[in-house]
N, C-alpha and C. Protein backbone atom coordinates (compact mmCIF):
# COMPACT_ATOMS: atom_id res chain seq x y z
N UNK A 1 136.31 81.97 64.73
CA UNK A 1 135.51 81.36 65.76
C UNK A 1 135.34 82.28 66.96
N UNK A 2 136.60 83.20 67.01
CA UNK A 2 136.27 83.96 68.05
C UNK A 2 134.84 85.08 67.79
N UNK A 3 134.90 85.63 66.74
CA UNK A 3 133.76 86.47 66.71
C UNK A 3 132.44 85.58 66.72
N UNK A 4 132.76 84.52 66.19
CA UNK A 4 131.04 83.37 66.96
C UNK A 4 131.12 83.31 68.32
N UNK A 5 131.96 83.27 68.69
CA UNK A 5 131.74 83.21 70.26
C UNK A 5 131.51 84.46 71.28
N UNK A 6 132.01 85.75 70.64
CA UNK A 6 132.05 87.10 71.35
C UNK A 6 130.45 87.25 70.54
N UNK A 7 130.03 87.28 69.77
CA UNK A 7 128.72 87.95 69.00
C UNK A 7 127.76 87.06 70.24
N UNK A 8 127.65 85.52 70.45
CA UNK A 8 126.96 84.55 70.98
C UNK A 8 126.83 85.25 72.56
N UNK A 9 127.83 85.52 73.21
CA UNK A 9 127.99 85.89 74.17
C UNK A 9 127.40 87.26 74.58
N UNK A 10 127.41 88.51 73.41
CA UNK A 10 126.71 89.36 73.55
C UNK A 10 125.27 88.93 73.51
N UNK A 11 124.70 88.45 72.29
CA UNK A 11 123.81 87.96 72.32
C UNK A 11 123.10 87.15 73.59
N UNK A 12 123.60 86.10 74.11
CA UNK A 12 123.36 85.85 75.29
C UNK A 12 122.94 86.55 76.32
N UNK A 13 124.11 87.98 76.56
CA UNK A 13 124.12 88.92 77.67
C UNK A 13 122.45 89.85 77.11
N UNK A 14 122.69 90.00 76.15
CA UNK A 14 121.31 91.37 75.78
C UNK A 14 120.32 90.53 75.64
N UNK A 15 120.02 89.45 75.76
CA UNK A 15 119.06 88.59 75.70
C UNK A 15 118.21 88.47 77.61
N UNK A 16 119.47 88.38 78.35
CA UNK A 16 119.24 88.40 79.74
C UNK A 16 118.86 89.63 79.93
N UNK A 17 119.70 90.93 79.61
CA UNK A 17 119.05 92.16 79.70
C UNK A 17 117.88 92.41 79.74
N UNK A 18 117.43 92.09 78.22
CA UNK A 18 116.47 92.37 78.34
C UNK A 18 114.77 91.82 78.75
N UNK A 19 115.24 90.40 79.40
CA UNK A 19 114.16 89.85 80.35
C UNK A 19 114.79 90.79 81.41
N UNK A 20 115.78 90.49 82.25
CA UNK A 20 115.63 91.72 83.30
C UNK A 20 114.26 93.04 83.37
N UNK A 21 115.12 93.71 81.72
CA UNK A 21 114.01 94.76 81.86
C UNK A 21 112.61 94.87 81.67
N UNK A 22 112.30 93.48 80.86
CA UNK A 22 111.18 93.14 80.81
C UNK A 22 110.34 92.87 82.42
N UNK A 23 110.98 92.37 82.79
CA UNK A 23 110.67 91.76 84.08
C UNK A 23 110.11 93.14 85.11
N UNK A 24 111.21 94.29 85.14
CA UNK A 24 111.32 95.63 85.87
C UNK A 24 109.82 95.97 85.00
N UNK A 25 109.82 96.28 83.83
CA UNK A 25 108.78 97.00 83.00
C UNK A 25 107.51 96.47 84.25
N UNK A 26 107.08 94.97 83.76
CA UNK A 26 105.91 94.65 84.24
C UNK A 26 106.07 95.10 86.08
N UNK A 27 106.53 94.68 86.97
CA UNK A 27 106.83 95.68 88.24
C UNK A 27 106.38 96.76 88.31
N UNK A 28 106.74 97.85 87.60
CA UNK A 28 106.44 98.83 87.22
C UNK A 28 104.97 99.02 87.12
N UNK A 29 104.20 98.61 85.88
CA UNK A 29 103.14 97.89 85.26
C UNK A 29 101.96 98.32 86.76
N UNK A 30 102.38 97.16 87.74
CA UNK A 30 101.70 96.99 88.60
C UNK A 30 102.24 97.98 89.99
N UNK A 31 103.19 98.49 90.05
CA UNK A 31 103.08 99.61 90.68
C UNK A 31 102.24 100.43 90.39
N UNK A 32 102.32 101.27 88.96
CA UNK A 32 101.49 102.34 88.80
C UNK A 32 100.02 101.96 88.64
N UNK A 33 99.61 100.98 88.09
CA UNK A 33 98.19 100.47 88.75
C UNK A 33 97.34 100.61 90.03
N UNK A 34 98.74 100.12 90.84
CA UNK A 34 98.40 100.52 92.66
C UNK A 34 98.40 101.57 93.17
N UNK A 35 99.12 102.47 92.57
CA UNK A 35 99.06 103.53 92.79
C UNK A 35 97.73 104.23 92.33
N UNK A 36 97.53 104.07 91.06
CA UNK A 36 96.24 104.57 90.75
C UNK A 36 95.29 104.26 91.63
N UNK A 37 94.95 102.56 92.02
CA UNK A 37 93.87 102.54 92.35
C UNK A 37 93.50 103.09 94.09
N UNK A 38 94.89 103.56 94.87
CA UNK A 38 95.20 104.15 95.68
C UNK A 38 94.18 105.46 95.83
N UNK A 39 94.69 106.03 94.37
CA UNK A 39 94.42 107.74 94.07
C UNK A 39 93.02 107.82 94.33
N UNK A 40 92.25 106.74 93.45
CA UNK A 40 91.04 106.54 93.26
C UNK A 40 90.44 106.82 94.90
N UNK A 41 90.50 105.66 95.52
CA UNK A 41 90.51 105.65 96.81
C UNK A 41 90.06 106.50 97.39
N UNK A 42 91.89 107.13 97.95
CA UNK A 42 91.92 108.86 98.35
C UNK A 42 90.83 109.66 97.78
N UNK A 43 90.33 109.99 96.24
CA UNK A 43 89.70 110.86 95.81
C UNK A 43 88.24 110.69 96.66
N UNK A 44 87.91 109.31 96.59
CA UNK A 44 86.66 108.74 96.99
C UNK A 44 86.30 109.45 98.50
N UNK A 45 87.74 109.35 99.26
CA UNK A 45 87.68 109.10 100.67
C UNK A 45 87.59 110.69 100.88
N UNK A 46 88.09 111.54 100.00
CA UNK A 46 87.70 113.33 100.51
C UNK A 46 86.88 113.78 100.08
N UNK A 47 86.33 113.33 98.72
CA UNK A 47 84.80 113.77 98.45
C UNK A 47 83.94 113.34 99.24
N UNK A 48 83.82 112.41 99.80
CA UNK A 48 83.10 111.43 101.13
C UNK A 48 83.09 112.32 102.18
N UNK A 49 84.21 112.77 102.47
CA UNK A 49 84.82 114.02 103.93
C UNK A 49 84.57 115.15 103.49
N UNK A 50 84.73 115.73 102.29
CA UNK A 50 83.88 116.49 101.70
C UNK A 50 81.91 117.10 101.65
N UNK A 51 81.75 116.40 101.19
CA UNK A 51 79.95 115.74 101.40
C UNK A 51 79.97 115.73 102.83
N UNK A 52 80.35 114.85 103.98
CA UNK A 52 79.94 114.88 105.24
C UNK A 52 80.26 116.56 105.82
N UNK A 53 81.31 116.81 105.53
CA UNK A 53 81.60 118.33 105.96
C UNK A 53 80.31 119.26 105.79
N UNK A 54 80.22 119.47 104.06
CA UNK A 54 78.87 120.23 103.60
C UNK A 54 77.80 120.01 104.17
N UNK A 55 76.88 118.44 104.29
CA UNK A 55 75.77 118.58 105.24
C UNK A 55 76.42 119.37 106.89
N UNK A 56 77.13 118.49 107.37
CA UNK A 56 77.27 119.15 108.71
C UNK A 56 77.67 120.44 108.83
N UNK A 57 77.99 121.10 107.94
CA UNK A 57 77.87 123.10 108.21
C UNK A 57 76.09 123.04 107.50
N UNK A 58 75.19 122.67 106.71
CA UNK A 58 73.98 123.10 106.25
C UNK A 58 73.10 122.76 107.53
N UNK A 59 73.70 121.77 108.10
CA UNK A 59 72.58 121.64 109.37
C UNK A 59 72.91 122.92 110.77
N UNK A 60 74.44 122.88 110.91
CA UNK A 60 74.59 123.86 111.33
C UNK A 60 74.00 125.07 111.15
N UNK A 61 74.11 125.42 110.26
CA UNK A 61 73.40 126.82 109.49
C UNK A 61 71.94 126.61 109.62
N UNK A 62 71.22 125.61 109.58
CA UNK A 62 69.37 125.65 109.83
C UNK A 62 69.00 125.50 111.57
N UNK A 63 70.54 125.21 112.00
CA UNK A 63 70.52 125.45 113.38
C UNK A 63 69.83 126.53 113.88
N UNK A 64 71.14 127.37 113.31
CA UNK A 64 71.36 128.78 113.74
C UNK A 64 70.24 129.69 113.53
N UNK A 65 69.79 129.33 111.93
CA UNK A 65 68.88 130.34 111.62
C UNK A 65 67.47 129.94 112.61
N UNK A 66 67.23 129.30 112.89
CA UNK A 66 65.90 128.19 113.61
C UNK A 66 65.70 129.35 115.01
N UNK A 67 67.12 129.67 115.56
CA UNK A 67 66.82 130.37 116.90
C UNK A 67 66.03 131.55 116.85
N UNK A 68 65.47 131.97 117.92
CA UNK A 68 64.42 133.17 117.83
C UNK A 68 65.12 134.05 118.37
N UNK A 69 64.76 135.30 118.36
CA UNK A 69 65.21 136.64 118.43
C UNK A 69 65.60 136.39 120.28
N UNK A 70 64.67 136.00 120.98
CA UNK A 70 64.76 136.08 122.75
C UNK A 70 66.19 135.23 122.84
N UNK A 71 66.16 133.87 121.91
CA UNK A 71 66.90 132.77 122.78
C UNK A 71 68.21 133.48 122.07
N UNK A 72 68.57 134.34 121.06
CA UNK A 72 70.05 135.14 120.48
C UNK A 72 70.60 136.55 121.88
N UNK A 73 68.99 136.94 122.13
CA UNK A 73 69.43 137.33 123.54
C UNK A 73 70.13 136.82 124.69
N UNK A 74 69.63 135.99 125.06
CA UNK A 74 70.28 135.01 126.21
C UNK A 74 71.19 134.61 125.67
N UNK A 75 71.90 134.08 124.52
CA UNK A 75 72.90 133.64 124.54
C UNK A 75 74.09 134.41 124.38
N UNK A 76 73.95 136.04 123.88
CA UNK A 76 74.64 137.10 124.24
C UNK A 76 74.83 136.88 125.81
N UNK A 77 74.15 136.83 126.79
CA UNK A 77 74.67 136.97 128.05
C UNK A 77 75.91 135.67 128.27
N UNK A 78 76.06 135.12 127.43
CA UNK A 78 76.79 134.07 127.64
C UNK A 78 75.90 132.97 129.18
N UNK A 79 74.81 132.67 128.73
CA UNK A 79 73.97 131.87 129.40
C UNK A 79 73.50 130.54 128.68
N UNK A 80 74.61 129.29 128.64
CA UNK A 80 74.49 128.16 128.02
C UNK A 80 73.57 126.94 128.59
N UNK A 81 72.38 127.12 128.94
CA UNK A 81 71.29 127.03 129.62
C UNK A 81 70.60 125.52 128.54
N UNK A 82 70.73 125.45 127.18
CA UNK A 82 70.82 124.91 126.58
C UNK A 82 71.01 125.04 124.89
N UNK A 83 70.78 124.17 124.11
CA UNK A 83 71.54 123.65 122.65
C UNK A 83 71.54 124.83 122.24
N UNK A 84 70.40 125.56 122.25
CA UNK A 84 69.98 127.01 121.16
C UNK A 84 70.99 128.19 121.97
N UNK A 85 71.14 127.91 122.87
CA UNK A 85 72.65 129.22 123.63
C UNK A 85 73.53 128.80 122.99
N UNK A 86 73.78 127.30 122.89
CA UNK A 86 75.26 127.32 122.49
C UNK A 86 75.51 127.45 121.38
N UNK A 87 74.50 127.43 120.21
CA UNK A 87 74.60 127.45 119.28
C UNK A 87 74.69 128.70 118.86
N UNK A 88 74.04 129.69 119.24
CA UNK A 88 74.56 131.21 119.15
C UNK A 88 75.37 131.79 119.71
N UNK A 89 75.86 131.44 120.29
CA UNK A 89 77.71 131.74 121.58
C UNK A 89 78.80 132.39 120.78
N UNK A 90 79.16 133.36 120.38
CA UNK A 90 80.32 133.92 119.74
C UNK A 90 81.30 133.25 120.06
N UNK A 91 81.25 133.37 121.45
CA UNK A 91 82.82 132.68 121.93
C UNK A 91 82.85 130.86 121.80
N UNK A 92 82.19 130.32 121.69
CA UNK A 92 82.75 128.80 121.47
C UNK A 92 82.50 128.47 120.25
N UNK A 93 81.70 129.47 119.61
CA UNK A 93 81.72 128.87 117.70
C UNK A 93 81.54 127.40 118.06
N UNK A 94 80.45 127.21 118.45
CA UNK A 94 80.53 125.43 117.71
C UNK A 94 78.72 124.72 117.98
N UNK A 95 78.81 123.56 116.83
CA UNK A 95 77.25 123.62 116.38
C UNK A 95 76.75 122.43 117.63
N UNK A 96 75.76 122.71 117.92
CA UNK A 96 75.04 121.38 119.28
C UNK A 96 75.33 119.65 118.22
C-alpha cells in the first residue's frame, strides 16, 4: 500500500508540476508576442524617422543647390541677411 500511496503522491506532485509549467509556458507565449509586436512598432517608428530624415536632407539639398552664384557670395561674408545666407553659412551648417 505504501508504493500506492508514494507512486499517487508523485503522481499528484508531477501532475501540479506540470500545470505550473504549463501555466509559465503560456506567460511566456504572451511575452514573446509583446515583445514582437513591440519590435514591429520600433521598426515602424525608425523607418518613419528614417523617411522623415531622407526628405528633410533632399529638401535641404534643393535648398542649397537653388542659391545663385551672388547670394553664395554674401553668405561667405558671413552676412545672414536672409534664408539663402543661412543656408550657405559654413559655420552654422543648418537648413532654413
Amino acid at each position: 500500500m505504501d508504493d500506492y500511496n508514494s507512486v499517487t503522491t508523485k503522481y499528484i506532485s508531477l501532475r501540479k508540476n506540470n500545470k505550473i509549467l504549463y501555466e509559465k509556458i503560456e506567460a511566456l507565449k504572451k511575452d514573446i508576442a509583446q515583445l514582437h509586436k513591440d519590435v514591429n512598432q520600433q521598426q515602424c517608428w525608425v523607418h518613419d524617422y528614417k523617411h522623415r530624415l531622407t526628405v528633410r536632407t533632399l529638401e535641404c539639398d534643393s535648398v542649397k543647390e537653388s542659391v545663385t552664384v551672388e547670394e553664395q557670395s554674401a553668405a561667405d561674408d558671413n552676412s545672414h541677411s536672409n534664408v539663402a545666407d543661412v543656408a550657405n553659412c559654413k559655420d552654422c551648417q543648418k537648413c532654413p
